[in-house]
N, C-alpha and C. Protein backbone atom coordinates (compact mmCIF):
# COMPACT_ATOMS: atom_id res chain seq x y z
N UNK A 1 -25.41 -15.07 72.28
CA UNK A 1 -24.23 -15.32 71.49
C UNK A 1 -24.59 -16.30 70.38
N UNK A 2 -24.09 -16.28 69.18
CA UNK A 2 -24.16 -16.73 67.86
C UNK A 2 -23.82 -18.42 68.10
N UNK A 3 -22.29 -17.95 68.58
CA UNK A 3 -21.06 -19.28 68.28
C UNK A 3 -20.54 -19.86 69.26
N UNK A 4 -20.89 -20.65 69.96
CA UNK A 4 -20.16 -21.08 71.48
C UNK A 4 -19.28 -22.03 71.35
N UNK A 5 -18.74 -22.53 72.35
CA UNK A 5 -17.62 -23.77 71.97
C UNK A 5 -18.77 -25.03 72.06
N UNK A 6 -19.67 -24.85 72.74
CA UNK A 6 -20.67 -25.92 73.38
C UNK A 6 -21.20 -26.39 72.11
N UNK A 7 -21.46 -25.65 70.99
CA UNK A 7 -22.48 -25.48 69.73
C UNK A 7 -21.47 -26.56 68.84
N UNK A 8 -19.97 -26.33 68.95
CA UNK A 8 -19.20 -26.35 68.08
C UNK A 8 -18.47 -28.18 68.47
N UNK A 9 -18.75 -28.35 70.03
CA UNK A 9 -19.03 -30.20 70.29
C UNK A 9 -19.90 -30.70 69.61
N UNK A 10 -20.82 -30.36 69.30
CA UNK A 10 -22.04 -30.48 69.42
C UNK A 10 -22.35 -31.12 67.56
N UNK A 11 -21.96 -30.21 66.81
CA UNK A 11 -21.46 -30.46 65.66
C UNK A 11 -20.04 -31.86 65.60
N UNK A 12 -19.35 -31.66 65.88
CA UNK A 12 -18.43 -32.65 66.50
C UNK A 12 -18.84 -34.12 66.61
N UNK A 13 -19.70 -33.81 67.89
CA UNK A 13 -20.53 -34.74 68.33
C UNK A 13 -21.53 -35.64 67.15
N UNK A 14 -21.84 -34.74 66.35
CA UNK A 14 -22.81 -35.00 65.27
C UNK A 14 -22.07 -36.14 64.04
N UNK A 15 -20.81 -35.26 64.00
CA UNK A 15 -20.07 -35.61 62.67
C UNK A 15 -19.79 -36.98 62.66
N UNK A 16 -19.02 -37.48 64.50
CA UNK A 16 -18.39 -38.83 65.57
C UNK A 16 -19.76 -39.57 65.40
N UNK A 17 -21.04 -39.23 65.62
CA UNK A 17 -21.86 -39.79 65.18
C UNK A 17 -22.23 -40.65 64.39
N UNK A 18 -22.08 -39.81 63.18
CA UNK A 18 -22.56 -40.14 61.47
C UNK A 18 -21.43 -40.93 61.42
N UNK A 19 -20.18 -40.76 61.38
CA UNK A 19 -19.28 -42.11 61.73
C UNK A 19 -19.18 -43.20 62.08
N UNK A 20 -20.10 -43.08 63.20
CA UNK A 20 -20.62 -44.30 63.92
C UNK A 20 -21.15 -45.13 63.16
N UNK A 21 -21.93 -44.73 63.02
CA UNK A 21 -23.40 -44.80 62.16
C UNK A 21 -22.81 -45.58 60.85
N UNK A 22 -21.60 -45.08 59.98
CA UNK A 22 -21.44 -45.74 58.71
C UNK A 22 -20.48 -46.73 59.12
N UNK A 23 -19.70 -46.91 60.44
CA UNK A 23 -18.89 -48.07 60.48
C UNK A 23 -19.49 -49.01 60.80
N UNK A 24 -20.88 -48.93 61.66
CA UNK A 24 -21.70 -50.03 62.18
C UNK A 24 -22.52 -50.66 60.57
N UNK A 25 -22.57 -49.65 59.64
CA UNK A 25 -23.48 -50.52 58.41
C UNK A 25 -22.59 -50.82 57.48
N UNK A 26 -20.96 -50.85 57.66
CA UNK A 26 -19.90 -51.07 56.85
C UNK A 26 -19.82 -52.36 56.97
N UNK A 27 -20.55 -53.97 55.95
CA UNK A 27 -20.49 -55.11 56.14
C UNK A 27 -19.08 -55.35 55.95
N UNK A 28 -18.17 -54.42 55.24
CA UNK A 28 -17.36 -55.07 55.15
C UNK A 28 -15.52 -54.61 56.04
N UNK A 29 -16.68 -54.06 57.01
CA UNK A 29 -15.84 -53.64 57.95
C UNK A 29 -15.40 -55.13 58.97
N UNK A 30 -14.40 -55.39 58.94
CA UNK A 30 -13.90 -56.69 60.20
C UNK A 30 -14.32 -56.31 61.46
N UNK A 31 -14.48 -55.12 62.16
CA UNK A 31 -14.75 -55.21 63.61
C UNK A 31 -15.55 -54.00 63.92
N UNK A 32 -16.90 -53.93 62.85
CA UNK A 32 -17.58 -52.85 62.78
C UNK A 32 -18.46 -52.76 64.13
N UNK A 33 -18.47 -54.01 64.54
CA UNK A 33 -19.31 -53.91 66.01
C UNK A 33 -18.65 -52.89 67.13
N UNK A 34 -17.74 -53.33 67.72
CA UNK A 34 -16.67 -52.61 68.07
C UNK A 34 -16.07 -51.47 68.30
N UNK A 35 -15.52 -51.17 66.76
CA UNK A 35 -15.57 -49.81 65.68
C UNK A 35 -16.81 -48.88 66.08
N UNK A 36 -17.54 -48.96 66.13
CA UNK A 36 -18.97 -48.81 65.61
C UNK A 36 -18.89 -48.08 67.38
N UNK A 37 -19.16 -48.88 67.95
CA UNK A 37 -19.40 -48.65 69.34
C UNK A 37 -18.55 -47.30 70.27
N UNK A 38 -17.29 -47.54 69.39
CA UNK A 38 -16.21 -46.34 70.26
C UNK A 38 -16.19 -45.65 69.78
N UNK A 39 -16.81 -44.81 68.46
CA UNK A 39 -16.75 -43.96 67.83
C UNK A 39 -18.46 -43.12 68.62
N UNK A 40 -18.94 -43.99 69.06
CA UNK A 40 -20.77 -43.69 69.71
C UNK A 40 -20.32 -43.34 70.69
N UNK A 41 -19.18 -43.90 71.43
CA UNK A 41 -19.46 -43.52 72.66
C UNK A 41 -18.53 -42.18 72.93
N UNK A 42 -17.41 -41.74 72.02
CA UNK A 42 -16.93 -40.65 71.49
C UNK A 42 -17.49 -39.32 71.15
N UNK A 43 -18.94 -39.91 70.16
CA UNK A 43 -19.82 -39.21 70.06
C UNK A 43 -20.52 -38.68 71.28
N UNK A 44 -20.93 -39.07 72.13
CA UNK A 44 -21.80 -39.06 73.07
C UNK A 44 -21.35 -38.03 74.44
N UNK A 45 -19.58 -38.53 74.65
CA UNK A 45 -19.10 -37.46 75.28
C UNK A 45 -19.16 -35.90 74.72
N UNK A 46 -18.71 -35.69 73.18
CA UNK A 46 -19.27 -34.16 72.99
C UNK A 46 -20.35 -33.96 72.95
N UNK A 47 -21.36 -35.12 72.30
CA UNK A 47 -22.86 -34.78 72.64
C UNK A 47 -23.14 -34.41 74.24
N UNK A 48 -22.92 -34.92 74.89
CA UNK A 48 -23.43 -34.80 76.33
C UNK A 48 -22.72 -34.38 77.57
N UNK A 49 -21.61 -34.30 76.69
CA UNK A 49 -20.26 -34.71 78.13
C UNK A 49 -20.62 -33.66 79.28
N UNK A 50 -20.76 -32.39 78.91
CA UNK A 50 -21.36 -31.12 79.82
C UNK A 50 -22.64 -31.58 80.62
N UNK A 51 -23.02 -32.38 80.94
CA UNK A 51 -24.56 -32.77 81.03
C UNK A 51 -24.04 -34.49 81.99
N UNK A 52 -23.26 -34.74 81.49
CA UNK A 52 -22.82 -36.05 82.80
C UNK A 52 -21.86 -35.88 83.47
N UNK A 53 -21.72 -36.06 84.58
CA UNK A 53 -21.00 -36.67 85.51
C UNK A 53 -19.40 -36.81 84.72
N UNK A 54 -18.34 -36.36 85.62
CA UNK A 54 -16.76 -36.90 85.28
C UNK A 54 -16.89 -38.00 85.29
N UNK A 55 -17.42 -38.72 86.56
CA UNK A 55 -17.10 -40.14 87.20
C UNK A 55 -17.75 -41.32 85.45
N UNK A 56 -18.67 -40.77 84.55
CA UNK A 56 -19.24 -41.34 83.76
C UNK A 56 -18.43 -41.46 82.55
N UNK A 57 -18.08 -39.87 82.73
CA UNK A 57 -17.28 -39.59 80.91
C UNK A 57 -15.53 -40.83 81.31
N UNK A 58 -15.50 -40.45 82.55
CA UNK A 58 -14.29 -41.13 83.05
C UNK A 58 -14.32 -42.72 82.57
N UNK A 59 -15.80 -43.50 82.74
CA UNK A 59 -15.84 -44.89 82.73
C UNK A 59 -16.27 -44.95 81.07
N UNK A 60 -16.79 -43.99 80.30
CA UNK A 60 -16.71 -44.18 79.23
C UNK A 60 -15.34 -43.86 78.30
N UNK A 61 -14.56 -43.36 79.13
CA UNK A 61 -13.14 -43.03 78.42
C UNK A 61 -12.41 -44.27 78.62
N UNK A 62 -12.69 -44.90 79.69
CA UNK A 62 -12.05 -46.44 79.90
C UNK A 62 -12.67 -47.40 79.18
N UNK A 63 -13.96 -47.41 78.87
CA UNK A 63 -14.46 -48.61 78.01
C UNK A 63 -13.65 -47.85 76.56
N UNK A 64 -13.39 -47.22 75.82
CA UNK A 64 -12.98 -46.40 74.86
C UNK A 64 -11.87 -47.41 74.77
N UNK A 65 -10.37 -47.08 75.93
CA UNK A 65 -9.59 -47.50 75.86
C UNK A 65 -9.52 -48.93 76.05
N UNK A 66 -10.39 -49.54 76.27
CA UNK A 66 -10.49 -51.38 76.29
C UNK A 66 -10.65 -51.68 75.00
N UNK A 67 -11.58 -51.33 74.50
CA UNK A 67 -12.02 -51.41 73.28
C UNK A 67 -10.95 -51.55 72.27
N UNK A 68 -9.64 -50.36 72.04
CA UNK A 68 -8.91 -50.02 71.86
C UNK A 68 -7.39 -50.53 71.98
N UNK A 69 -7.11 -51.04 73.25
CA UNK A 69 -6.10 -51.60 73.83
C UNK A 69 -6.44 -52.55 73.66
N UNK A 70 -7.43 -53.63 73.16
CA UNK A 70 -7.01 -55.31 73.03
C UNK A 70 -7.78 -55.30 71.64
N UNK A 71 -7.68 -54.32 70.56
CA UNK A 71 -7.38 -54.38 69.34
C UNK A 71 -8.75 -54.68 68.87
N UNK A 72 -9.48 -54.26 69.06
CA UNK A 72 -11.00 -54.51 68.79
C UNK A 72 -11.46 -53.09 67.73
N UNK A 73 -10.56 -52.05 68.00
CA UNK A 73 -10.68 -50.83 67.02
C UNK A 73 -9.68 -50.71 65.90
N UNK A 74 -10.55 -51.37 64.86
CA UNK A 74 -9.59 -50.70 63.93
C UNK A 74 -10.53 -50.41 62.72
N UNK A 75 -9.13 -49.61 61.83
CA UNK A 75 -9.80 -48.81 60.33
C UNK A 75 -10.38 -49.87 59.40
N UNK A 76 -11.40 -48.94 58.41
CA UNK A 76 -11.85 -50.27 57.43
C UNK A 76 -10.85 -49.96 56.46
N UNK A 77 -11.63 -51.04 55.74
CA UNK A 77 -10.21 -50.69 54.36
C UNK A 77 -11.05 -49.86 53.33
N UNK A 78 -10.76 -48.62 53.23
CA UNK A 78 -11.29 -47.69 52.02
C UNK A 78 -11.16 -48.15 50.71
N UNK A 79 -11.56 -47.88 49.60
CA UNK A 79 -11.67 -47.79 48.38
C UNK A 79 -10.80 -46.47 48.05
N UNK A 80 -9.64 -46.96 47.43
CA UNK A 80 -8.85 -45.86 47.04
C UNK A 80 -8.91 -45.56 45.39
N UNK A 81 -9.11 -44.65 44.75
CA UNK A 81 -9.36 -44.27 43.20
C UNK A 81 -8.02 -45.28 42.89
N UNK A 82 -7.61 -45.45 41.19
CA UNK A 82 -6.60 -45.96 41.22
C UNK A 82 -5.20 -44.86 40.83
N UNK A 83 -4.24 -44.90 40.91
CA UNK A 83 -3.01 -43.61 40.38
C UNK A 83 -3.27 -43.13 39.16
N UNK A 84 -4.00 -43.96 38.35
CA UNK A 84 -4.24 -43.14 37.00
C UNK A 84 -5.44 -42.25 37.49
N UNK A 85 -6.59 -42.09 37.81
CA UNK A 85 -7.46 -41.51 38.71
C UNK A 85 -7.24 -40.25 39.38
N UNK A 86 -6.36 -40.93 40.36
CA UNK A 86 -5.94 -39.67 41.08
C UNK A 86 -4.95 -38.65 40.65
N UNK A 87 -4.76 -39.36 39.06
CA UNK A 87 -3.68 -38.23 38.33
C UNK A 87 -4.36 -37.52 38.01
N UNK A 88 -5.18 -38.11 37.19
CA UNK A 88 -6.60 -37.13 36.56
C UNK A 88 -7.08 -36.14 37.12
N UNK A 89 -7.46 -36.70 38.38
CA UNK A 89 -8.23 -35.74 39.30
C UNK A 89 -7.29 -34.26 39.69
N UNK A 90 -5.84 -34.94 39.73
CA UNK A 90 -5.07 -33.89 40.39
C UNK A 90 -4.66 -32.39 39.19
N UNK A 91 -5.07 -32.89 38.15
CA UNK A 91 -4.82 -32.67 37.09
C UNK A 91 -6.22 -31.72 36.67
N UNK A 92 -7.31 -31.91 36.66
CA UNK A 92 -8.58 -31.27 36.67
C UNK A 92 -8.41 -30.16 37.60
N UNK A 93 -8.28 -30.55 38.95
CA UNK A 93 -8.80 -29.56 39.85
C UNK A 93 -7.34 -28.70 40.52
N UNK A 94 -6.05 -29.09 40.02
CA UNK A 94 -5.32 -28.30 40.73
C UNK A 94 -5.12 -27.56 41.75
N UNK A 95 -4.41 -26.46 41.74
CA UNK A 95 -4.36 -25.89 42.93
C UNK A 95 -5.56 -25.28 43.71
N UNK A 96 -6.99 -25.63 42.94
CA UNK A 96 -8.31 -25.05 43.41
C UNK A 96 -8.34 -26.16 45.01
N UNK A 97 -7.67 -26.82 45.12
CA UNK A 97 -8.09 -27.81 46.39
C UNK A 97 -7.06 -27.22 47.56
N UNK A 98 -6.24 -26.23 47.19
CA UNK A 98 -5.95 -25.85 48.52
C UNK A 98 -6.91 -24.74 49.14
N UNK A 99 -8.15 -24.24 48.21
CA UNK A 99 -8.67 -23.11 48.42
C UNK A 99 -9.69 -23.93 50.00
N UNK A 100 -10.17 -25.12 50.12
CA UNK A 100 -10.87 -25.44 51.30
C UNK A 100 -9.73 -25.85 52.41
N UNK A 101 -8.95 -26.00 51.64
CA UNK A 101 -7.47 -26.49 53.29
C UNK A 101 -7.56 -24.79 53.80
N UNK A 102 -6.90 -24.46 53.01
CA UNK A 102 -6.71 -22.32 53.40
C UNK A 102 -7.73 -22.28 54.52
N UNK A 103 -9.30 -22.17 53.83
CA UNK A 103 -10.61 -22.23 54.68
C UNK A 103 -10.51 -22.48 55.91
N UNK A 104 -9.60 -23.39 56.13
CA UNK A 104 -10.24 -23.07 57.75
C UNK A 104 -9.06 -22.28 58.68
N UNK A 105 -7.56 -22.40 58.33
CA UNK A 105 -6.77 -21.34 58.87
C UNK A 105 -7.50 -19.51 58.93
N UNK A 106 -7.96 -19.67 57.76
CA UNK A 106 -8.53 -17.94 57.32
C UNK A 106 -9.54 -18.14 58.45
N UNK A 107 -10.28 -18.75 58.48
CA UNK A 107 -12.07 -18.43 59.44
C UNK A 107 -11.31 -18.59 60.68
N UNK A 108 -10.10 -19.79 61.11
CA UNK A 108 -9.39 -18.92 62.72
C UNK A 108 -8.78 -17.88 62.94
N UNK A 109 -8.52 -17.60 62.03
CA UNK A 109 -7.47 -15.92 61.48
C UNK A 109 -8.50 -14.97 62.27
N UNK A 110 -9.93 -14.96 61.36
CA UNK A 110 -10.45 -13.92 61.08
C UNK A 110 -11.17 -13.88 62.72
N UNK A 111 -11.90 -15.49 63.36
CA UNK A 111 -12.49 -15.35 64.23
C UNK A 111 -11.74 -14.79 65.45
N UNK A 112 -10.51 -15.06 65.07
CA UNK A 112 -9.56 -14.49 66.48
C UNK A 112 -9.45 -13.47 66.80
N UNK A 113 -9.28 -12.20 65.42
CA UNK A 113 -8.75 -11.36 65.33
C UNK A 113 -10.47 -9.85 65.52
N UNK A 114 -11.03 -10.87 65.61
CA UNK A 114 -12.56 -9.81 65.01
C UNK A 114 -12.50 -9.27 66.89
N UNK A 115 -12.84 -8.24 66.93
CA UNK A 115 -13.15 -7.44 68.10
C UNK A 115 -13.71 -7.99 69.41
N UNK A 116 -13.28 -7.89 70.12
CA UNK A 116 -14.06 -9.25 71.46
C UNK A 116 -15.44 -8.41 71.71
N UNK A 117 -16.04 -7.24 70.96
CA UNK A 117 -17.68 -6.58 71.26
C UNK A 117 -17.97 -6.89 69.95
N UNK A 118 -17.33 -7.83 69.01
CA UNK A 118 -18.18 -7.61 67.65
C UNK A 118 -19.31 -8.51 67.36
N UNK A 119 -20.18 -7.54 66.94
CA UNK A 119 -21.95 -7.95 66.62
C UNK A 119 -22.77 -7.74 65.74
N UNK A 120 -23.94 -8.32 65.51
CA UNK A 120 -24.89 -7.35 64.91
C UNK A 120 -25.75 -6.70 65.45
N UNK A 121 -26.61 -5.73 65.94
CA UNK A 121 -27.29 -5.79 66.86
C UNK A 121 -26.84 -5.53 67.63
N UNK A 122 -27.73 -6.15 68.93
CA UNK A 122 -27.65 -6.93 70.41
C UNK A 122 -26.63 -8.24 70.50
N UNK A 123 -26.70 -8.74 69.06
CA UNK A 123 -26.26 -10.46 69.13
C UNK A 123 -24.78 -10.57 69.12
N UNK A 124 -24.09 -11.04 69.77
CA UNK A 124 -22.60 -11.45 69.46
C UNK A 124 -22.65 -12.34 68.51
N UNK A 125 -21.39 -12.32 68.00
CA UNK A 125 -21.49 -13.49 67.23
C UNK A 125 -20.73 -14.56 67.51
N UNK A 126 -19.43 -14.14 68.22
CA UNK A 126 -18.39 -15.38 68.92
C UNK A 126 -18.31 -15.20 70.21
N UNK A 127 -18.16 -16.03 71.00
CA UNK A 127 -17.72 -16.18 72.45
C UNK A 127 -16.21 -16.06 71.82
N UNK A 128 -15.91 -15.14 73.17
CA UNK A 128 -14.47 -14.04 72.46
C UNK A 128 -13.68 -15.31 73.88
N UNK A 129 -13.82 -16.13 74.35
CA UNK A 129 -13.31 -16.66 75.21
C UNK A 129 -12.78 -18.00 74.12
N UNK A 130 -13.35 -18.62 73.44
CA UNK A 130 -13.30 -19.86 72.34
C UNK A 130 -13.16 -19.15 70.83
N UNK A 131 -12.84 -18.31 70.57
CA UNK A 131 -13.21 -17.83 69.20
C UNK A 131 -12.43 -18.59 67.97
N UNK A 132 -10.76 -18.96 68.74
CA UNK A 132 -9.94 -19.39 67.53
C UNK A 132 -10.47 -21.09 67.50
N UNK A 133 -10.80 -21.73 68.48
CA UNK A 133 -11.28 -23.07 68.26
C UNK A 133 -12.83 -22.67 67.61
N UNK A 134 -13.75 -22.01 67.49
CA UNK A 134 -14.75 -21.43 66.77
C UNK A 134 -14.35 -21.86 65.18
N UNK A 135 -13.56 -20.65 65.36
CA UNK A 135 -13.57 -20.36 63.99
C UNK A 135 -12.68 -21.56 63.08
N UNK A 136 -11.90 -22.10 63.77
CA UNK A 136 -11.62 -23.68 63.04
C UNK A 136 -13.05 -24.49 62.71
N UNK A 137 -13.60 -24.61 63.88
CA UNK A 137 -14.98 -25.18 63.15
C UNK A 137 -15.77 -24.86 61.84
N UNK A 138 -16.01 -23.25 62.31
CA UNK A 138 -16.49 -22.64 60.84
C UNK A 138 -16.01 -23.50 59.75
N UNK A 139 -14.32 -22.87 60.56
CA UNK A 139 -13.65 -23.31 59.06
C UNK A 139 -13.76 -24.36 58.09
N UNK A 140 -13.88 -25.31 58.76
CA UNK A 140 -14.27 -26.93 58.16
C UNK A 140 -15.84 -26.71 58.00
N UNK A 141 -16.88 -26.51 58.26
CA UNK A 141 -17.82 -26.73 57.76
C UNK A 141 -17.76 -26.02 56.68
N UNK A 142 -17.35 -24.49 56.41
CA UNK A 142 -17.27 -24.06 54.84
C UNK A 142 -16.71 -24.76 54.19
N UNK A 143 -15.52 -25.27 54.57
CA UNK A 143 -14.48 -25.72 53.25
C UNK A 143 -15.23 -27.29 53.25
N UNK A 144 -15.72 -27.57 53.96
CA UNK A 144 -16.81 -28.69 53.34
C UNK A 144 -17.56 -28.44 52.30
N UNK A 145 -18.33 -27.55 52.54
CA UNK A 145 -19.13 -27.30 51.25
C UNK A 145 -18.03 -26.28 49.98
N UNK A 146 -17.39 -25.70 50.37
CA UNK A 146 -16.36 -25.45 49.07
C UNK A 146 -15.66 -26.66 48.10
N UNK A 147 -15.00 -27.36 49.45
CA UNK A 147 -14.58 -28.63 48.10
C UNK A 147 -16.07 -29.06 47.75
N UNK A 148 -17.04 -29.44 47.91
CA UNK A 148 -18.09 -30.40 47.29
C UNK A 148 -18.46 -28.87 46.37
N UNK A 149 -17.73 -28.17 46.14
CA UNK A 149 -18.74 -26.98 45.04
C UNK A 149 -17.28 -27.27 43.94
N UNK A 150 -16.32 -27.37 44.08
CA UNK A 150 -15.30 -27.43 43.39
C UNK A 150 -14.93 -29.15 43.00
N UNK A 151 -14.97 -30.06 43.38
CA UNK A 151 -15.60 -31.10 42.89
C UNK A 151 -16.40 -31.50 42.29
N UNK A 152 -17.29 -31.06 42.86
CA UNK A 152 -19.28 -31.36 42.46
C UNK A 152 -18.90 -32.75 43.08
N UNK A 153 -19.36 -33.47 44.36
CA UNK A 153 -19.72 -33.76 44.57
C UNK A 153 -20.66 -33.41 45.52
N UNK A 154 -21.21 -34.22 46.11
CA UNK A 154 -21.92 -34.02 47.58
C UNK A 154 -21.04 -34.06 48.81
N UNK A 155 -21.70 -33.36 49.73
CA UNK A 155 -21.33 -32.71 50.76
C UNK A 155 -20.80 -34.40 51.58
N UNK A 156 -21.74 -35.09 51.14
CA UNK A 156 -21.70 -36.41 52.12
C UNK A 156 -20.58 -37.07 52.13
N UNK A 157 -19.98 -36.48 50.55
CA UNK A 157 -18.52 -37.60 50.48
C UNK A 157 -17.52 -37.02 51.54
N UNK A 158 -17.67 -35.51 51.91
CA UNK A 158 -16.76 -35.21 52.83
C UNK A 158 -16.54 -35.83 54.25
N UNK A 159 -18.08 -36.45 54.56
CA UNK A 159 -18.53 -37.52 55.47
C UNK A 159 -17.35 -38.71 55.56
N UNK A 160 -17.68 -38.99 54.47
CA UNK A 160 -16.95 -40.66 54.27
C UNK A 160 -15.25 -40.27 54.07
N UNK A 161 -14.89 -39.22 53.89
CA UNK A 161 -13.16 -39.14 53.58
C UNK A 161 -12.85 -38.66 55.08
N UNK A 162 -13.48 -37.91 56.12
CA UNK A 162 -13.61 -37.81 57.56
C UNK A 162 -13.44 -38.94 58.53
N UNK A 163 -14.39 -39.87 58.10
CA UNK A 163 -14.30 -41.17 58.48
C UNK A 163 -13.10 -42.03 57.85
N UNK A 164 -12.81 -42.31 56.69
CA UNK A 164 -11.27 -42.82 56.29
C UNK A 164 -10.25 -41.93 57.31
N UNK A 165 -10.03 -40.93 56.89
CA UNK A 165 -9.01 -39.69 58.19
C UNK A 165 -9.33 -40.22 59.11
N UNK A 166 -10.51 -40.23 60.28
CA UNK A 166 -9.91 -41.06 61.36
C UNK A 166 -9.89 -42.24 61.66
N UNK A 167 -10.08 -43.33 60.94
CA UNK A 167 -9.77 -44.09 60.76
C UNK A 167 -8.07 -44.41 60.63
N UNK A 168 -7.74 -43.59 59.71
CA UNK A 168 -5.84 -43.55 59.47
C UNK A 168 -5.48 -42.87 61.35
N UNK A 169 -5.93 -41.92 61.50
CA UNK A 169 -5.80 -41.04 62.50
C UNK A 169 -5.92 -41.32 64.49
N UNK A 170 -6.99 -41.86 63.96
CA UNK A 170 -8.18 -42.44 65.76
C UNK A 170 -7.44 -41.87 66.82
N UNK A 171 -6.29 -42.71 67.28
CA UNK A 171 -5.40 -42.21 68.52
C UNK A 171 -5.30 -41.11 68.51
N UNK A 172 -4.25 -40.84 67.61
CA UNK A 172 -3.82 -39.77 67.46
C UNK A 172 -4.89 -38.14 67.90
N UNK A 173 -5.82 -38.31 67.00
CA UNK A 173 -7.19 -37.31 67.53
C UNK A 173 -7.72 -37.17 68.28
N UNK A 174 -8.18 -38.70 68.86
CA UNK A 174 -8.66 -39.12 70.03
C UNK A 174 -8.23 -38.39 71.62
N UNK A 175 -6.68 -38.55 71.55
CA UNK A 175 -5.88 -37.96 72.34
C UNK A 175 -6.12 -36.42 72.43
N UNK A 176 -5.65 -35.96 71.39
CA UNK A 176 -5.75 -34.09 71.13
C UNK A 176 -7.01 -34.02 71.70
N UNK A 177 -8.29 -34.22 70.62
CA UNK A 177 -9.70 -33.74 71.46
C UNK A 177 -9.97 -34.04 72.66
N UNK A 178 -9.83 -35.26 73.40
CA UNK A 178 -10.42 -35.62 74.90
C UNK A 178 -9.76 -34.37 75.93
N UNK A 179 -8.23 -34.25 75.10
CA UNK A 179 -7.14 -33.05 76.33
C UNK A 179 -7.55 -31.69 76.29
N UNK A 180 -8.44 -31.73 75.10
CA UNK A 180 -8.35 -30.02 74.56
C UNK A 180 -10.40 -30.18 75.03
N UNK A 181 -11.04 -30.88 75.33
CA UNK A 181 -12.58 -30.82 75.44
C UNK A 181 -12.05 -30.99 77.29
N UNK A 182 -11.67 -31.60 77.97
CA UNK A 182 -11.48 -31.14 79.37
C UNK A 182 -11.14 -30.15 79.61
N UNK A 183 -10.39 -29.94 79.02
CA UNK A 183 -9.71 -28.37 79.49
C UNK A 183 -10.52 -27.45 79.08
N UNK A 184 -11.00 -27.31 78.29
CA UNK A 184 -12.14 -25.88 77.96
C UNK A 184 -13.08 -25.79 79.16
């Protein structure tokens, strides 16, 4: 098989990572130590979670929530363009920026709907058991590289506006993925 759900933590895992990674070298993050740490150890459950122990992911879901519950996690403060900026911008690129939001509804559309024998070959291409959480993934990694083609920037800034999002977000996500990665 091509596309598994396992492949698609895994990426996940990668992204919670690189997150990590920029809140721990964010000097001017207030509690990047912290920060830094629950976003790793976030990481580490989709990196690995299949591969340890409940009793582990369990004690790392509790250090998560310590971390968390006596206020040791919080957002940095982003750099926001200023309103004249973001007029500009909105103004340049118009309605071309809903074309990567669309992106990833369409790639769950399509992954859902594609044949539970469809292949090339021998090869599947989706686990017909995960396909619509699949194809959300797809979805965001294309429309990653679509907005950075319709921008021109780099792919990386999609990095750093991921990290602002959960940053605004954390709980909130935090919650959804841990309920929706047990249960699969």
């Amino acid at each position: 098989m091509l596309f598994t759900i396992n492949q698609f933590y895994i990426i996940v895992g990668i992204l919670l990572s690189t997150i990590a990674v920029f809140t721990l070298l964010d000097k001017k993050h207030p509690k990047r130590l912290s920060s830094g740490i629950f976003w790793l150890i976030y990481a580490l459950i989709f990196l690995a979670g299949n591969w340890l122990a409940d009793a582990v992911v369990g004690i790392m879901v509790i250090i998560m929530a310590l971390l968390a519950g006596s206020g040791k996690v919080i957002g940095a403060k982003h750099q926001q363009p200023d309103l004249t900026q973001r007029q500009k911008d909105a103004k340049r690129f118009g309605n071309k920026l809903f074309i990567p939001a669309l992106t990833i509804p369409l790639m769950a559309i399509v992954a859902t709907l594609l044949p539970k024998g469809f292949s090339i070959g021998n090869l599947q291409l989706i686990d017909p058991k995960s396909a619509t959480i699949i194809g959300v993934g797809l979805g965001c990694i294309l429309a990653l590289f679509i907005g950075a083609l319709i921008t021109k920037s780099r792919p990386t800034q999609g990095i750093h506006e991921a990290r602002r999002l959960l940053d605004a977000l954390s709980w909130a996500l935090v919650c959804y993925c841990s309920a929706s990665y047990r249960l699969s």
